[in-house]
Protein backbone atom coordinates (compact mmCIF):
# COMPACT_ATOMS: atom_id res chain seq x y z
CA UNK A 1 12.52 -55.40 41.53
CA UNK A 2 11.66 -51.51 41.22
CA UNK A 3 9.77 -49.90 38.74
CA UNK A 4 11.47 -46.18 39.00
CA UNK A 5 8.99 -43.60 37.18
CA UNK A 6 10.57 -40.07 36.18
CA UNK A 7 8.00 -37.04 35.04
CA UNK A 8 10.22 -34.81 32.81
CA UNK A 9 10.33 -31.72 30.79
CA UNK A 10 10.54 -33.33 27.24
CA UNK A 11 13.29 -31.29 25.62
CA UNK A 12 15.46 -33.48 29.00
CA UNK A 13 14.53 -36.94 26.94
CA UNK A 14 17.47 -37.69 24.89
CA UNK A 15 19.80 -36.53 27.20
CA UNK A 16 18.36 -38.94 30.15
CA UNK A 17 18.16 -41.63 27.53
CA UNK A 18 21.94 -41.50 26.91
CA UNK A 19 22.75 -41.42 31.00
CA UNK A 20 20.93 -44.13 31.50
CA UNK A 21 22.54 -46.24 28.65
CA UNK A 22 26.40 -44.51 30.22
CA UNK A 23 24.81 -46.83 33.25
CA UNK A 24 23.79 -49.95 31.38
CA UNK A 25 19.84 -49.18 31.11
CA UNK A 26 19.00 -50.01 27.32
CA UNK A 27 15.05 -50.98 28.08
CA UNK A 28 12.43 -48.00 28.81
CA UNK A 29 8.61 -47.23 28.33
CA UNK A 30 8.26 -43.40 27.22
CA UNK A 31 5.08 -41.67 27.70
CA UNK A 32 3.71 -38.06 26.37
CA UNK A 33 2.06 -36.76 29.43
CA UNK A 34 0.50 -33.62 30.36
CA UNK A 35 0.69 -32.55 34.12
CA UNK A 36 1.35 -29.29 36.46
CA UNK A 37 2.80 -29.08 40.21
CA UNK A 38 4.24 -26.36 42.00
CA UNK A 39 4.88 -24.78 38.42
CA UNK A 40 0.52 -24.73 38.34
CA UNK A 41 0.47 -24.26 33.91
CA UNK A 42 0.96 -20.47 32.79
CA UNK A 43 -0.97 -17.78 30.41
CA UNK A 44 -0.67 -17.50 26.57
CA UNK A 45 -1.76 -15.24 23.94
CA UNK A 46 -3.28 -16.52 21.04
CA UNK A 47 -4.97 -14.15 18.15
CA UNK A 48 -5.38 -11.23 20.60
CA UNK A 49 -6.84 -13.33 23.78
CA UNK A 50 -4.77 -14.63 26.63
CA UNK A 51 -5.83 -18.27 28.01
CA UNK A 52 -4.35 -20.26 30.82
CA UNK A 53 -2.24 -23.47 30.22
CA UNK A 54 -3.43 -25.41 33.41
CA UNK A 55 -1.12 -28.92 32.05
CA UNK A 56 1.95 -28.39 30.59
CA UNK A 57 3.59 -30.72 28.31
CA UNK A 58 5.90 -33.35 30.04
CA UNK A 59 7.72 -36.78 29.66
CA UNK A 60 7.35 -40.32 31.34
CA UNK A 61 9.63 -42.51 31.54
CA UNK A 62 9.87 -46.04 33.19
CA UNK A 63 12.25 -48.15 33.79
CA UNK A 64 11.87 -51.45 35.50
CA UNK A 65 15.22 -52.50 37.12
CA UNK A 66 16.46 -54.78 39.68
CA UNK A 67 16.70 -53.70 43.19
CA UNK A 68 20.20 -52.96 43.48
CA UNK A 69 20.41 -50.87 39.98
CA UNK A 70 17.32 -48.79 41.28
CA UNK A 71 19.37 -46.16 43.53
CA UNK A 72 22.10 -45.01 40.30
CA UNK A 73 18.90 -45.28 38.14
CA UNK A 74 17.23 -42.44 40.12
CA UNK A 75 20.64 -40.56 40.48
CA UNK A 76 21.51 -40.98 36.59
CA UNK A 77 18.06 -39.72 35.82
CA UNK A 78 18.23 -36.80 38.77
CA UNK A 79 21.57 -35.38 37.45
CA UNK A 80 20.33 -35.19 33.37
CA UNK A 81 17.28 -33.80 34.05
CA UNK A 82 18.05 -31.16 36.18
CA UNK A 83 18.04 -27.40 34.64
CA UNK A 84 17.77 -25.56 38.31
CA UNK A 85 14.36 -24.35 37.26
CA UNK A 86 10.84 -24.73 38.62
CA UNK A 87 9.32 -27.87 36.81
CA UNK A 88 12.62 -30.10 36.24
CA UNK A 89 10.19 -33.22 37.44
CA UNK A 90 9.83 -35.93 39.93
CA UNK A 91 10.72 -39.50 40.24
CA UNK A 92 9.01 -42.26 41.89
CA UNK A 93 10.11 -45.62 43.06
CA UNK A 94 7.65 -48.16 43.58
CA UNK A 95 7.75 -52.14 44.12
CA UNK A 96 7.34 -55.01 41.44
CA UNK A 97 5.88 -57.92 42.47
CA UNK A 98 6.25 -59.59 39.40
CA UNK A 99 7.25 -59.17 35.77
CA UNK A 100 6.75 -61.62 33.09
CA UNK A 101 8.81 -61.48 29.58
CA UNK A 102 6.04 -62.73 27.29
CA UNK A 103 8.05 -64.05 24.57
CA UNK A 104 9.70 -66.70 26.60
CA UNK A 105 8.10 -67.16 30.01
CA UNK A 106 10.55 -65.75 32.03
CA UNK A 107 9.69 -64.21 35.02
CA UNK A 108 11.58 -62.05 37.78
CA UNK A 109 15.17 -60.28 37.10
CA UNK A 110 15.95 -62.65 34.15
CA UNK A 111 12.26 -61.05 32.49
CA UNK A 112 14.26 -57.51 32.60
């Protein structure tokens, strides 16, 4: 199983939300996050004095999904967010060693 984490601008939300249920992905964790990379925050002006913005608002989503849904995942979540401008994000896919659905018991890809 891979947990596949996506940082993205939130105005991108909704629109990843619906690729990933075009793909069959209907169970996500969403996250307001606040983060900077190469796009390193920006200046403001507020009542006369500028400031800098070091973390700009962004978007986390997760989605735990079995091993072979992990690669159109990424791609589904890759082609909505992307606006070809500094700051579309980054994905990361990581290893689950074990999920649990607490409800029933379940464990492994029948927990998901």
């Amino acid at each position: 199983m891979k947990l596949v984490t996506a940082i993205i601008k939130p105005f991108k939300l909704d629109v990843v939300r619906e690729a990933l249920s075009d793909i069959g992905v209907h169970g996500m964790t969403v996250t307001e996050v606040k983060g900077f990379g190469r796009q390193k925050g920006h200046s403001e002006l507020y009542r006369g004095a500028e400031y800098v913005v070091d973390f700009l608002p962004k978007t986390k989503v997760e989605i735990a999904v079995a091993d072979t849904e992990a690669d159109r995942v990424v791609e589904a979540i890759s082609k909505a967010a992307n606006s070809n401008k500094i700051g579309d994000g980054k994905i990361f896919v990581s290893s689950l060693e074990q999920v649990v659905r607490i409800r029933t018991g379940e464990t492994g890809d029948q927990a998901l």
